[in-house]
Protein backbone atom coordinates (compact mmCIF):
# COMPACT_ATOMS: atom_id res chain seq x y z
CA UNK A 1 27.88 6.12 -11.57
CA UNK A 2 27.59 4.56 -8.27
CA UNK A 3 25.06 1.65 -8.27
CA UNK A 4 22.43 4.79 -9.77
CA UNK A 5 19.54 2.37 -10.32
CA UNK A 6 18.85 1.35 -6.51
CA UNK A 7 18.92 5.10 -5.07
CA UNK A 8 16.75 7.23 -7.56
CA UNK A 9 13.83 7.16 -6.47
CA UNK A 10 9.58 8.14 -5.93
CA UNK A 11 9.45 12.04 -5.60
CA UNK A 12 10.35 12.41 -9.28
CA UNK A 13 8.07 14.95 -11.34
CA UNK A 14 8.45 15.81 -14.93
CA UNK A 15 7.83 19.29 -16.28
CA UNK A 16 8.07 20.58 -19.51
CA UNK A 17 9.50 23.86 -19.03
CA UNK A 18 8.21 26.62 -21.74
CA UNK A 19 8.12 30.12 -22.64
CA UNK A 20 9.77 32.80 -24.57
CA UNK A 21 13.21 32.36 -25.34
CA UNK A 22 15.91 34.85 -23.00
CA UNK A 23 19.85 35.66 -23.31
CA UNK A 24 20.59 32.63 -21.24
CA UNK A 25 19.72 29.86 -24.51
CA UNK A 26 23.09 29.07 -25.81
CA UNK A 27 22.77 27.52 -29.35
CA UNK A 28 26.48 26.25 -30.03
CA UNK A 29 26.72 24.29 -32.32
CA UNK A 30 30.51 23.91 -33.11
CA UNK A 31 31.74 21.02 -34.92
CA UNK A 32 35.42 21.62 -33.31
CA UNK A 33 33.65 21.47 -29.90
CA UNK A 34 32.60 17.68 -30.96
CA UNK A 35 35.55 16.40 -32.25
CA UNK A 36 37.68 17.78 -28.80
CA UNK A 37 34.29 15.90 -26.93
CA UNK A 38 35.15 12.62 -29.26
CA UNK A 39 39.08 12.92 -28.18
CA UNK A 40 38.76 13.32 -24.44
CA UNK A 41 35.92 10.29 -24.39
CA UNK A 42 37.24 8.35 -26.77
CA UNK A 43 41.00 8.33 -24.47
CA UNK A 44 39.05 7.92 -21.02
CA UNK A 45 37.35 5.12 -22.47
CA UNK A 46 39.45 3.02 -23.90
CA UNK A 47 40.81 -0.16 -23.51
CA UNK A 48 44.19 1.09 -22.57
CA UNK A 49 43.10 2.65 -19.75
CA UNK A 50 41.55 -0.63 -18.76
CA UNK A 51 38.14 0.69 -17.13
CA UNK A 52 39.67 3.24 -15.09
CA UNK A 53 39.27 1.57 -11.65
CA UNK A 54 40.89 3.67 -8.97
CA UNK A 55 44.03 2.37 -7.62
CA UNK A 56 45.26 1.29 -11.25
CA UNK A 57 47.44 2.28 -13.98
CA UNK A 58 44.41 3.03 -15.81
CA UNK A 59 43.12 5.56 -13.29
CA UNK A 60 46.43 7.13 -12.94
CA UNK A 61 46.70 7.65 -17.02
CA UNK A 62 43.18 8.89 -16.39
CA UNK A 63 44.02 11.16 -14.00
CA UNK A 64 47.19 12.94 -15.94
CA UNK A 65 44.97 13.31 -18.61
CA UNK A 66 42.32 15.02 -17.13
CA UNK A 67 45.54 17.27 -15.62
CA UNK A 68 46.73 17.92 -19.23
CA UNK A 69 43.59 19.02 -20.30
CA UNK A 70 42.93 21.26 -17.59
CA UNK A 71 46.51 22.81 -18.06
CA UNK A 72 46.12 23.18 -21.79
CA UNK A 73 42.78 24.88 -21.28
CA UNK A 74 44.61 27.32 -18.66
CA UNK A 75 43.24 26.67 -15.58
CA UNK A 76 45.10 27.45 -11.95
CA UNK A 77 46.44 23.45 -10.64
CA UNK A 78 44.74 23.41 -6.97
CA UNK A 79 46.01 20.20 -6.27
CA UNK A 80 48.28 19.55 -3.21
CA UNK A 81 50.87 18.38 -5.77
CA UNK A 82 50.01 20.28 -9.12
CA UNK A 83 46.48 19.40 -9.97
CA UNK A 84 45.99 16.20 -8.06
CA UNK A 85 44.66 15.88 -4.68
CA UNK A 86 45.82 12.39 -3.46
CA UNK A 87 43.82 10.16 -0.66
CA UNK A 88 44.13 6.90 0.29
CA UNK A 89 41.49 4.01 1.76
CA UNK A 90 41.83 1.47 4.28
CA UNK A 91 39.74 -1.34 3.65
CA UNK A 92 38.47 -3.69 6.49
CA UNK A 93 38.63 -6.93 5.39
CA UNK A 94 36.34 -8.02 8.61
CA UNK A 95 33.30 -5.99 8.19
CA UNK A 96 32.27 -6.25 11.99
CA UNK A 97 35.95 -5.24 12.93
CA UNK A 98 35.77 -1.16 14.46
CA UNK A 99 39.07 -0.15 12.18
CA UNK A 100 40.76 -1.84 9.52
CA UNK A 101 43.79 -4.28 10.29
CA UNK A 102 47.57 -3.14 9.28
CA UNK A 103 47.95 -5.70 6.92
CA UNK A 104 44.11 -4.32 5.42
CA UNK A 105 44.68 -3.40 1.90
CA UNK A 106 45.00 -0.10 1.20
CA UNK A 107 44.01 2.00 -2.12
CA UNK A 108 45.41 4.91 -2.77
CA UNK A 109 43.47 6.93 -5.88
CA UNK A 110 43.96 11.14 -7.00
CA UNK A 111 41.32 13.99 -7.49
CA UNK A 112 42.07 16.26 -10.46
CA UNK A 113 41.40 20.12 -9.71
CA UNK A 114 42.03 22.87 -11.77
CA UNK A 115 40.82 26.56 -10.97
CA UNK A 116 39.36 29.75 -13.39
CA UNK A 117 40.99 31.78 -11.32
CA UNK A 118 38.98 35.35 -11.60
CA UNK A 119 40.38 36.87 -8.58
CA UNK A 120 36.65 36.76 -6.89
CA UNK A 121 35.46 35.82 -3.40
CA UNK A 122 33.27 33.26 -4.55
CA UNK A 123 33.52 30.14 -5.97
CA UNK A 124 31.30 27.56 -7.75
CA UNK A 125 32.11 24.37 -8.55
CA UNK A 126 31.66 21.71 -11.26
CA UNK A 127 32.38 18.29 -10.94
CA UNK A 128 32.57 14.52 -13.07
CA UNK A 129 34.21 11.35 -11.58
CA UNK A 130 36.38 10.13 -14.03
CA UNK A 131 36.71 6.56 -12.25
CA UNK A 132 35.03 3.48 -13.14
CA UNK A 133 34.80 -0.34 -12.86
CA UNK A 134 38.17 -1.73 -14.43
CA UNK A 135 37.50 -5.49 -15.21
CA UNK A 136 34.31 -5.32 -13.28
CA UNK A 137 35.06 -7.36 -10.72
CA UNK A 138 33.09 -5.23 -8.29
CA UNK A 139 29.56 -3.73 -9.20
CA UNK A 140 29.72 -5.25 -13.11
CA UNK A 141 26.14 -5.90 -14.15
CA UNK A 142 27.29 -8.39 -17.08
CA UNK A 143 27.73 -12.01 -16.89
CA UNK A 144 30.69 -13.77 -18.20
CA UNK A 145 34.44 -13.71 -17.92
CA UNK A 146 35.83 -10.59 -16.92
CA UNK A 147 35.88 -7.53 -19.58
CA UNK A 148 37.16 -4.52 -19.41
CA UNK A 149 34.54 -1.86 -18.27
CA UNK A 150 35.04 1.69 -20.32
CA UNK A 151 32.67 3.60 -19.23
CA UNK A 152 32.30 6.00 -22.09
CA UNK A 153 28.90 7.34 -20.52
CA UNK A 154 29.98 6.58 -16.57
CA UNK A 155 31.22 8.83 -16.80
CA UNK A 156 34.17 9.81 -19.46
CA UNK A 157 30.38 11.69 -20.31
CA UNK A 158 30.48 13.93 -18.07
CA UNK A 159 34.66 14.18 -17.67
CA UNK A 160 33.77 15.45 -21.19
CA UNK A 161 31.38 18.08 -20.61
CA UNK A 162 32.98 19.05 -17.70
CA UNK A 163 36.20 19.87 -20.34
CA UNK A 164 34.03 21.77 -22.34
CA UNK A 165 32.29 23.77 -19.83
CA UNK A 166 35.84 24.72 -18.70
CA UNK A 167 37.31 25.68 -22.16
CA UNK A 168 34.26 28.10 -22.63
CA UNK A 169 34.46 29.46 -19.21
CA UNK A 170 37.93 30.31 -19.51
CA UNK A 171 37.60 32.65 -22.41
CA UNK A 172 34.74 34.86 -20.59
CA UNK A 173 34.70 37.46 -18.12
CA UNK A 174 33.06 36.17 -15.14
CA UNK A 175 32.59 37.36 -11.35
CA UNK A 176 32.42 34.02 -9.75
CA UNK A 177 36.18 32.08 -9.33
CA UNK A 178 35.28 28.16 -11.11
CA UNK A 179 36.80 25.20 -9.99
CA UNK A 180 36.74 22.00 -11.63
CA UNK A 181 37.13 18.91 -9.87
CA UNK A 182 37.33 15.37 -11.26
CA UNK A 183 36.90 12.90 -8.82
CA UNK A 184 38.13 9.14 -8.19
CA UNK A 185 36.17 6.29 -6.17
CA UNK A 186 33.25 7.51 -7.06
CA UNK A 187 32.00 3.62 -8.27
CA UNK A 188 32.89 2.41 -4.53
CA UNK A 189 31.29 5.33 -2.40
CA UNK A 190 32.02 8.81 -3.46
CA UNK A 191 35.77 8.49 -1.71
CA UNK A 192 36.95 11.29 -3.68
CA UNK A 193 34.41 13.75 -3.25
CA UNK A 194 34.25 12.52 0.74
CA UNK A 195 37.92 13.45 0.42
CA UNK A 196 37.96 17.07 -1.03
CA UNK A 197 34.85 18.52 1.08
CA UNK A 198 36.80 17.44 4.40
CA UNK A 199 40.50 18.20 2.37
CA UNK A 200 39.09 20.90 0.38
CA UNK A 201 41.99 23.02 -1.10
CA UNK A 202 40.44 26.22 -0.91
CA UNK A 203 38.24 27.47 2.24
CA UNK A 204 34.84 25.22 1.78
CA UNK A 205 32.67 28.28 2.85
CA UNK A 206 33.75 30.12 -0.22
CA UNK A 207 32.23 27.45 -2.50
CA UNK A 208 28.86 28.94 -3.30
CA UNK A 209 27.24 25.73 -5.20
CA UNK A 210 28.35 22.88 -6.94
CA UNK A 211 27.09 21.29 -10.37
CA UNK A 212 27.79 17.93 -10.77
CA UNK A 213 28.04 15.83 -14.56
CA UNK A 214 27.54 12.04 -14.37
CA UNK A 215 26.35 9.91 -17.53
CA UNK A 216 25.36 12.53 -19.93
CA UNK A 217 26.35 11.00 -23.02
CA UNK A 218 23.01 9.32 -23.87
CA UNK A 219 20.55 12.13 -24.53
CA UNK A 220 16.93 10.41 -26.01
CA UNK A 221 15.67 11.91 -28.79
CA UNK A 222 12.83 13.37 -27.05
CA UNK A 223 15.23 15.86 -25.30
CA UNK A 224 14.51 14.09 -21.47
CA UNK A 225 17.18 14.65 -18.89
CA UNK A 226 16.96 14.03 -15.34
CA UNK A 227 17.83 17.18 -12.66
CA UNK A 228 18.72 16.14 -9.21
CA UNK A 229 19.15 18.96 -6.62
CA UNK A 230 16.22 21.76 -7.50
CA UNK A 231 14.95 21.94 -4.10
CA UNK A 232 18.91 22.86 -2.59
CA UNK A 233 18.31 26.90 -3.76
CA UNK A 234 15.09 28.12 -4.11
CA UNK A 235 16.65 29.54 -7.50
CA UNK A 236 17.14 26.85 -9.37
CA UNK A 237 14.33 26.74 -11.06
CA UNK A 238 13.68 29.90 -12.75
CA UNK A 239 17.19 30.02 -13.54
CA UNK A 240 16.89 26.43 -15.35
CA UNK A 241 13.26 28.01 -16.71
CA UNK A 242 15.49 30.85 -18.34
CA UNK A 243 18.06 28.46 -20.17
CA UNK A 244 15.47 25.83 -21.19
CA UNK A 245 16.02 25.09 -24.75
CA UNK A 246 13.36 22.25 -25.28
CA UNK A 247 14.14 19.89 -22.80
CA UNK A 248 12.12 17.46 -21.16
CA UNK A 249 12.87 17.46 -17.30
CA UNK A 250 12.62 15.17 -14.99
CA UNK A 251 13.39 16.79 -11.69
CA UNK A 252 14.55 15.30 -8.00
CA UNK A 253 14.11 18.15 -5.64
CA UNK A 254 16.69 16.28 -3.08
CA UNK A 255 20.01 16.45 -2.79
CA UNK A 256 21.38 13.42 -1.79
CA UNK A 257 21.54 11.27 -4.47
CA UNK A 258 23.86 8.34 -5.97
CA UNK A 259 26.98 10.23 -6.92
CA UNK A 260 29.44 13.20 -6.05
CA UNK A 261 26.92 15.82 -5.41
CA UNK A 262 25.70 14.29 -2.14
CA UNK A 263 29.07 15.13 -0.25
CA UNK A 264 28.56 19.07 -1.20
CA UNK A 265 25.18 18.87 -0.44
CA UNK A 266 25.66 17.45 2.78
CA UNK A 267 27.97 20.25 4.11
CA UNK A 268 25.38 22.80 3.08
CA UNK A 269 26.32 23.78 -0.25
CA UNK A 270 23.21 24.12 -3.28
CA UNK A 271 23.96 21.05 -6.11
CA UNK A 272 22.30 20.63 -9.14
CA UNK A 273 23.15 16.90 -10.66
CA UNK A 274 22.54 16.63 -14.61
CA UNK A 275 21.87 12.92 -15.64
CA UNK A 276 20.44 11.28 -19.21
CA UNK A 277 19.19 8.69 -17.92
CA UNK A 278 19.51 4.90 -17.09
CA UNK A 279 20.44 2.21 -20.19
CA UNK A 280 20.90 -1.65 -20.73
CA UNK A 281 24.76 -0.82 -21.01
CA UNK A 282 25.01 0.19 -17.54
CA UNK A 283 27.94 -1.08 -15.41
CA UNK A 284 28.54 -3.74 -18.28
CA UNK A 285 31.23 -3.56 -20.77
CA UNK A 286 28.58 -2.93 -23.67
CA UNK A 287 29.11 1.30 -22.27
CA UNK A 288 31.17 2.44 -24.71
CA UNK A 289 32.10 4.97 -27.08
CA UNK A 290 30.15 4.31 -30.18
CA UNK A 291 26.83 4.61 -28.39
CA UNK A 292 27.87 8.37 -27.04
CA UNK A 293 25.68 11.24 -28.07
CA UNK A 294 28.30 14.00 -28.84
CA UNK A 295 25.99 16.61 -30.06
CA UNK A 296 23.46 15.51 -26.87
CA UNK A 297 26.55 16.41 -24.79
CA UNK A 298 27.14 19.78 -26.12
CA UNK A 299 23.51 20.80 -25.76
CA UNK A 300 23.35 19.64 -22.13
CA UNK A 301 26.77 21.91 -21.81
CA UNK A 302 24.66 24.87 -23.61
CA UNK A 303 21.76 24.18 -20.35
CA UNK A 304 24.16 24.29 -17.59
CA UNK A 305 26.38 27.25 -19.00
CA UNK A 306 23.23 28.97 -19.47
CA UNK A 307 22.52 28.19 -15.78
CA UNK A 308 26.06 29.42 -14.69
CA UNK A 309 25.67 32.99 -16.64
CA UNK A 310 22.80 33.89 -14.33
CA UNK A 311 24.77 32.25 -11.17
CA UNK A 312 27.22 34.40 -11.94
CA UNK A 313 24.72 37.73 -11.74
CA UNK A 314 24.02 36.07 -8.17
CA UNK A 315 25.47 38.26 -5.28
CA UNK A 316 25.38 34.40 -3.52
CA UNK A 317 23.52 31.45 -4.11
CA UNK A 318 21.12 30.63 -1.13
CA UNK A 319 20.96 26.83 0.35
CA UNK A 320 17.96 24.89 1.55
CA UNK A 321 17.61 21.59 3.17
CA UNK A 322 15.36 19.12 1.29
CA UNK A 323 13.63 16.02 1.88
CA UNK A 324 15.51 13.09 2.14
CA UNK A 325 13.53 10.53 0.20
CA UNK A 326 15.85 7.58 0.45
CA UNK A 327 15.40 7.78 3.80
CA UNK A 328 11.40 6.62 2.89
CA UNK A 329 12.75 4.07 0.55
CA UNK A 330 11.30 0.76 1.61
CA UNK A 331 13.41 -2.60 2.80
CA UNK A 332 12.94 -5.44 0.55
CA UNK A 333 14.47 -8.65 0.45
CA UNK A 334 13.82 -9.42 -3.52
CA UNK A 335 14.88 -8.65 -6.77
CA UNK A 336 12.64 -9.01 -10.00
CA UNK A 337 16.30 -8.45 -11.86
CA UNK A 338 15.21 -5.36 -14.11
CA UNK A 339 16.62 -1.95 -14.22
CA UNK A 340 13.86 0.39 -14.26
CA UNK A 341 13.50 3.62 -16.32
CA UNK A 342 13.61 6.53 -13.82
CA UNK A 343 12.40 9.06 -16.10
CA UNK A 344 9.43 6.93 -16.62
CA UNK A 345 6.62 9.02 -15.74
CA UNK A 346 3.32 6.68 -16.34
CA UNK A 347 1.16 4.65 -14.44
CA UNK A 348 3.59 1.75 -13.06
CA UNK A 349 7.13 1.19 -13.64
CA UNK A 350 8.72 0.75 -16.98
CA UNK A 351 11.51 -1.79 -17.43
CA UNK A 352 14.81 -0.41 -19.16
CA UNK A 353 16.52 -3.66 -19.16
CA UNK A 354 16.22 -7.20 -18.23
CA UNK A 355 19.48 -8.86 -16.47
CA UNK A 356 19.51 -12.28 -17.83
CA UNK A 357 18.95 -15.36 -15.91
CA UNK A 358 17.26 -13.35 -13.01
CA UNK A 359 13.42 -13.99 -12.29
CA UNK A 360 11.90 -11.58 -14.78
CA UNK A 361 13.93 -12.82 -17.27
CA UNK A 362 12.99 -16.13 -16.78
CA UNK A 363 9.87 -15.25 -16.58
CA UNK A 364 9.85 -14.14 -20.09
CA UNK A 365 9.42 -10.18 -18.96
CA UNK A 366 10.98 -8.16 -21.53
CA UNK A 367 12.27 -4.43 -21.73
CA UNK A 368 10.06 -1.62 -22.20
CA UNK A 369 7.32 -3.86 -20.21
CA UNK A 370 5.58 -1.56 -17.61
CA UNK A 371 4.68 -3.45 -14.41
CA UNK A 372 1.10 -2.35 -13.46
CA UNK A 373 0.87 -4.87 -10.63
CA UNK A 374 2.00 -7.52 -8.21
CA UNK A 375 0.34 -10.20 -7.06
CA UNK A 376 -2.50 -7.94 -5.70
CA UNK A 377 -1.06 -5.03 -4.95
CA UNK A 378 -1.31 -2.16 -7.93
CA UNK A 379 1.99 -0.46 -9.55
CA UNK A 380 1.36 3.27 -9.52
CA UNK A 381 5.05 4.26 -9.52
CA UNK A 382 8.49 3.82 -8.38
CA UNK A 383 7.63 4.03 -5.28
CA UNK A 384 4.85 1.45 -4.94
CA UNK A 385 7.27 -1.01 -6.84
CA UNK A 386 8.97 -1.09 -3.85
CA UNK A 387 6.52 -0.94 -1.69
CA UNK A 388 5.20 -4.13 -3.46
CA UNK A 389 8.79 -5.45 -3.30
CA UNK A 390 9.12 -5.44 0.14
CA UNK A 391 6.02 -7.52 1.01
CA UNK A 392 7.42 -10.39 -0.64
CA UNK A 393 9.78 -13.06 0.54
CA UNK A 394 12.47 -15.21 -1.80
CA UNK A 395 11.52 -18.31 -2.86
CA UNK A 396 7.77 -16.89 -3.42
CA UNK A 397 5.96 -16.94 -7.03
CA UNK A 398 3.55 -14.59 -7.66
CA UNK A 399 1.40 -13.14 -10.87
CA UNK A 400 2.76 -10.11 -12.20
CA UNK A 401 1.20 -7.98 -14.93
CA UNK A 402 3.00 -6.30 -17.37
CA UNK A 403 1.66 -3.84 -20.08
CA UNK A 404 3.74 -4.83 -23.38
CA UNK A 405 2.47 -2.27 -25.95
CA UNK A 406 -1.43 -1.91 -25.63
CA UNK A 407 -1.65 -5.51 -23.93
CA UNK A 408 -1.67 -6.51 -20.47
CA UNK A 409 0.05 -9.73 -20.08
CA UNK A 410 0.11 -11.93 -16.85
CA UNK A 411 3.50 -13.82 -16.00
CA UNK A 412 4.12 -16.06 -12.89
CA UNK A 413 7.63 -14.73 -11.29
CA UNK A 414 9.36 -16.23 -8.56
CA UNK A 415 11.22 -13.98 -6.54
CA UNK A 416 14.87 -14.48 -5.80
CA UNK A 417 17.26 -12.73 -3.10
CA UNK A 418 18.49 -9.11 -3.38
């Protein structure tokens, strides 16, 4: 997932949605299901694909798996050479230059798209990015000689679900057409899914909404999952009220966002983004496949295919523009070096993880802390976190208190450079 933890942001509300149960709970439980979800992660995340960066052989092996499976599963290739869509990227190595230099490097990296082909007008899509960080050289979070990166939740996850959704789609009878699309360059900027809205390989108009899948492999035992995207179709949410099967919801009514879903939403097309949630493993090569939550996977799958049977009862799936609230997110100059917890919803904002040798770690802040306030300025939220961030200036030491359990504990930080 694309640097996640610096774009979701403020205008997050939870919601517990309840209510008598409808036709649109799915309650699979199949153990087969699992063990075909502990195949396709376990290959996409290991070490012999070596992280999966794009423009490697990892990504490539990637790729032709995510091809096989589609193919085994029956789908229609929509590739422009079987199921892959390839694109390449220029790189400037002079940031200020206007267009890159011939001797720029170039990467070249492969979409995977595969069609349930139902003959209609209509077509929804639903996405993963199957890329990720290789050796870490670029975007790592861990410190220390370079590891290989597997990414089991970002996002072999949702490459996972994605499969599944697919292999239970294809033995329905639907009205919509269902294309599945997984994506490369994600980690550096969405490249892929830039790629296929501007390439798409069938008309773009006739793609009614798209559902994207990134990290959903670490569902909490209180049920919480974050939803990006409710406020792109004013249908969302009854139709997520309908499928609800004890979830806890944490929901971001916007549709840009950090991953694939933005470059749909940004040509006018509904998204919906399904997400469990930030964790100390992030971008760091501790992600991998032993920490998954298979049976959270399926039950997340059971939510969003609950969600597609009423799409597909939709004679089309209305758009609306929604509020852009990175565009609100403050400047700041200074890091405390945590990772919050976006699905925090309390007074001030609670720390998932602590990046060592960074100011709140030297500070002797610890996860799960909940910064209530800054110097003098008080921690409501997300959003005033930031606030408070940007009126600081590195180099400068202030007092920040931390709830740690029921105690409020005061710690001197000095602030260091983004």
């Amino acid at each position: 997932m694309q640097r996640k933890y610096f774009y979701i942001i403020s205008l997050i509300s939870t919601v517990v949605l309840l209510g008598c149960k409808s036709q649109y709970v799915i309650k699979n439980v199949s153990e087969v299901e699992i063990a075909q979800l502990q195949t396709d992660i376990g290959y996409l995340a290991s070490d012999e694909l070596e992280g999966r960066e794009i423009g490697t052989k990892g990504e490539a092996l990637a790729a032709a798996y995510v091809a096989s499976r589609m193919k085994a599963i029956g789908l229609k290739a929509m590739g422009e050479d079987g199921f892959l869509q390839h694109f390449s990227i220029h790189l400037k190595s002079n940031p200020h230059a206007d267009a890159p230099a011939p001797d720029d490097p170039v990467i070249k990296g492969r979409n995977v798209i595969g069609m349930l082909d139902n003959g209609a007008e209509k077509t929804i899509c639903i996405g993963a990015h199957y890329d990720h960080l290789g050796y870490g050289k670029e975007g790592s979070l861990y410190i220390g000689e370079p590891k290989i990166h597997n990414g089991a939740d970002d996002n072999a996850s949702g490459v996972g679900a994605m499969l599944l959704l697919a292999e239970r789609l294809s033995k329905l009878a639907l009205n919509y057409n269902y294309l599945f699309v997984g994506f490369s360059g994600e980690e550096k900027g969405l490249w892929g899914s830039k790629h296929f809205v501007n390439n798409s390989t069938i008309p773009l108009p006739q793609i009614d909404a798209m559902i994207n899948l990134d990290m959903v492999g670490r569902l909490r035992p209180d049920h919480r999952i974050s939803v990006h995207g409710n406020g792109t179709s004013p249908i969302w949410g009854d139709l997520i009220s309908k499928a609800d099967d004890g979830f806890i919801y944490s929901f971001s009514p916007s549709g840009i966002g950090p991953s694939d879903h933005t470059s749909f939403y940004l040509v006018n097309i509904p998204v919906l983004f399904f997400f469990t949630g930030q964790h100390s493993d992030y971008h760091k090569p501790s992600d991998d496949v032993e920490l998954i939550n298979y049976q959270g996977i399926q039950k997340i799958s059971n939510l969003i295919q609950g969600v597609i049977l009423q799409l597909d009862k939709q004679p089309d799936i209305p758009f609306q523009k929604t509020k852009d609230e990175t565009a609100e997110t403050p400047e700041f100059k200074v890091t405390l070096g945590v990772m919050p917890d976006y699905m925090y919803t309390g007074k001030g904002m609670r720390i998932d993880a602590v990046r060592e040798e960074r100011a709140a770690h030297r500070a002797d802040i610890m996860a799960g802390d909940v910064v209530v306030k800054m110097g003098e300025l008080e921690i409501f939220d997300m959003m005033s976190y930031m606030k408070a961030l940007s009126a600081f200036e590195p180099g400068t030491t202030i007092k920040v208190t931390v709830k740690r359990g029921n105690e409020e504990i005061e710690k001197m930080v000095t602030f260091e450079e983004k």
